[in-house]
Structures are given as structure tokens and as C-alpha cells.
Protein backbone atom coordinates (compact mmCIF):
# COMPACT_ATOMS: atom_id res chain seq x y z
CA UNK A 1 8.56 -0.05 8.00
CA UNK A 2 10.05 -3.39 6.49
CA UNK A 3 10.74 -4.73 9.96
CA UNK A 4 7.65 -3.77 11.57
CA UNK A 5 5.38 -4.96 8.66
CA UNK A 6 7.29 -8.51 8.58
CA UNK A 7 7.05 -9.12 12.04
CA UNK A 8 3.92 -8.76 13.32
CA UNK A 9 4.56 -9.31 16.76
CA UNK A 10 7.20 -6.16 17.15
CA UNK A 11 4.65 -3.96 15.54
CA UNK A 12 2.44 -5.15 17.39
CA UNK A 13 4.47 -4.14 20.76
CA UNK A 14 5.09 -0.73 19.15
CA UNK A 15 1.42 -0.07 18.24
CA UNK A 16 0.04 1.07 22.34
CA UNK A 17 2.94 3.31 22.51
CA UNK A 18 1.87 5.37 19.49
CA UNK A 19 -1.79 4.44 20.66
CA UNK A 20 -1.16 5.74 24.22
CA UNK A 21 0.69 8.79 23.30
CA UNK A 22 -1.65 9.56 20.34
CA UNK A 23 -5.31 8.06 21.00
CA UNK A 24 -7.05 10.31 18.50
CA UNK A 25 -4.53 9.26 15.55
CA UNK A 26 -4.07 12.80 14.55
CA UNK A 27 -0.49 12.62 13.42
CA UNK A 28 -0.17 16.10 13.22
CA UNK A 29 -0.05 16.54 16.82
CA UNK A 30 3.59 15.10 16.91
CA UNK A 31 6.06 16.98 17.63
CA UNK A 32 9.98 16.27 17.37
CA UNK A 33 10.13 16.17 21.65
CA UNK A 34 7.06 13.29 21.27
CA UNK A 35 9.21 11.30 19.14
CA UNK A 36 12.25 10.76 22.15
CA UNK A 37 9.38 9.44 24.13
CA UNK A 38 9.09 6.57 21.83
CA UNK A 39 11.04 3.89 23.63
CA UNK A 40 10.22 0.91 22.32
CA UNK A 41 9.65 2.43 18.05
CA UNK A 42 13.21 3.89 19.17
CA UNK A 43 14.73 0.61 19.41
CA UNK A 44 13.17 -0.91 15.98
CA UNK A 45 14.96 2.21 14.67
CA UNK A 46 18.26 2.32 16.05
CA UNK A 47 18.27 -2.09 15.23
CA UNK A 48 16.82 -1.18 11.63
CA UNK A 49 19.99 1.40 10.81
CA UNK A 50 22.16 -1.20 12.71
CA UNK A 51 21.80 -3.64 10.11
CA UNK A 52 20.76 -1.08 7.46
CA UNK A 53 22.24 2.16 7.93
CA UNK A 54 21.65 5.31 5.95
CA UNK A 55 25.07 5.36 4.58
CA UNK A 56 27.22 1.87 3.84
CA UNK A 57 30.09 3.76 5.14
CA UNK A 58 32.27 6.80 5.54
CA UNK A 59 35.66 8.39 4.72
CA UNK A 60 38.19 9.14 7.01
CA UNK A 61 41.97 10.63 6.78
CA UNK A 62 44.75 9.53 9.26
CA UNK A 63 46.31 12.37 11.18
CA UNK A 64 49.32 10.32 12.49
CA UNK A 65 50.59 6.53 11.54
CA UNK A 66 48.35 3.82 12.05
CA UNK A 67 48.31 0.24 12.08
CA UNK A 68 44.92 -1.55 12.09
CA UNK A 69 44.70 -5.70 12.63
CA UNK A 70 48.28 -5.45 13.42
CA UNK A 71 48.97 -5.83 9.99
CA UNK A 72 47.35 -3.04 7.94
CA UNK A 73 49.71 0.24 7.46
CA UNK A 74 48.42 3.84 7.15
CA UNK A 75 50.66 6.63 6.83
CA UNK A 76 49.41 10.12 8.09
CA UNK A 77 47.00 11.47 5.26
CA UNK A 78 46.34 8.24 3.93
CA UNK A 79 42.49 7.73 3.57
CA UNK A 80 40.49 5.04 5.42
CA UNK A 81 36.67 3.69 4.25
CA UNK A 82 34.95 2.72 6.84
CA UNK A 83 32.38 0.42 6.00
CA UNK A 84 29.56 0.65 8.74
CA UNK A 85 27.45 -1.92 6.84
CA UNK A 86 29.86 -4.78 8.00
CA UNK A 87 31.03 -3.10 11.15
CA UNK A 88 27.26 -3.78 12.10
CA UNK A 89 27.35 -6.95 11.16
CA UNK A 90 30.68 -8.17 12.57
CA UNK A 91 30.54 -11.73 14.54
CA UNK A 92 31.88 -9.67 17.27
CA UNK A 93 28.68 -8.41 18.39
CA UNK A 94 27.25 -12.07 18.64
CA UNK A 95 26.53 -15.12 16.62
CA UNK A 96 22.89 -13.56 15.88
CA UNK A 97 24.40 -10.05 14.40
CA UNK A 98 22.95 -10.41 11.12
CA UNK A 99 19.64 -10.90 12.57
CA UNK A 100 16.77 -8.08 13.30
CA UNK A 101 16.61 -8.21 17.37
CA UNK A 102 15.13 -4.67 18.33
CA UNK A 103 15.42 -5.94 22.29
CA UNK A 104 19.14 -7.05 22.16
């Protein structure tokens, strides 16, 4: 909602989808098979838990050695915290990362 109420101009591209596929407004005619349908809103969504996401990051355990960066050891069992927040945010997915671009 944060991203579509601060930039008028993607909520305002999202607005005829939900206008076309629901002309009478009556929200509770949606159904969970509707909501696939919504390309566009989709996109705001999946950009919006990009740079937001639900969790900051997750756990996981090492089933055999591992060596991350070349330079960071993990024995088998050893846990590893992912964090997803920067993951999304790393310069390798372009100079703009950090930025809200739901057409990328």
C-alpha cells in the first residue's frame, strides 16, 4: 500500500486492472484464482517484498563443508543466517537496487 499510495502514477497503472476485472467494486467477488490474473498489482508485490520482505532473513544448517566469498569457512552443521533484506539489495542486481522499480 506504501508504494502504491506514494507513487501515484504506479497506482494509477494498477487501478484498470482491478477496474476491468472488478467493475462493480464488490470485493467479495475475488477469489484466490482472480488474484494470479493480476499482472501488473503482481509486480508492485513481488518489487515491494524485494526490497521489504516478510522476513529479514532465514536460518540455514550446512550439510557438508562450505566456503562462501572464498574466504568464509563452514563446517558441516554449522548454521548460516541468511539475510534476504541485503541479498535484495545487493549492487549486484544494479546500481538502482535500493530503489522501488515494479517494471525492472
Amino acid at each position: 500500500m506504501h508504494y502504491l499510495a506514494t507513487n501515484p502514477e504506479i497506482a494509477a497503472k494498477a487501478r484498470p486492472e482491478l477496474d476491468e476485472r472488478w467493475p462493480t467494486g464488490d470485493v467479495t467477488a475475488i477469489r484466490y484464482e482472480d488474484v494470479a490474473r493480476l499482472r501488473y498489482l503482481r509486480r508492485v508485490v513481488d518489487e515491494t517484498l524485494c526490497l521489504w520482505p516478510i522476513a529479514p532473513g532465514y536460518f540455514r544448517e550446512t550439510k557438508e563443508e562450505t566456503v562462501i566469498g572464498g574466504k568464509y569457512r563452514f563446517a558441516p552443521g554449522d548454521w548460516v543466517f541468511v539475510l534476504t533484506l541485503q541479498a535484495h539489495r545487493d549492487p549486484v542486481w544494479g546500481p538502482d537496487a535500493e530503489k522501488f522499480d515494479c517494471v525492472r
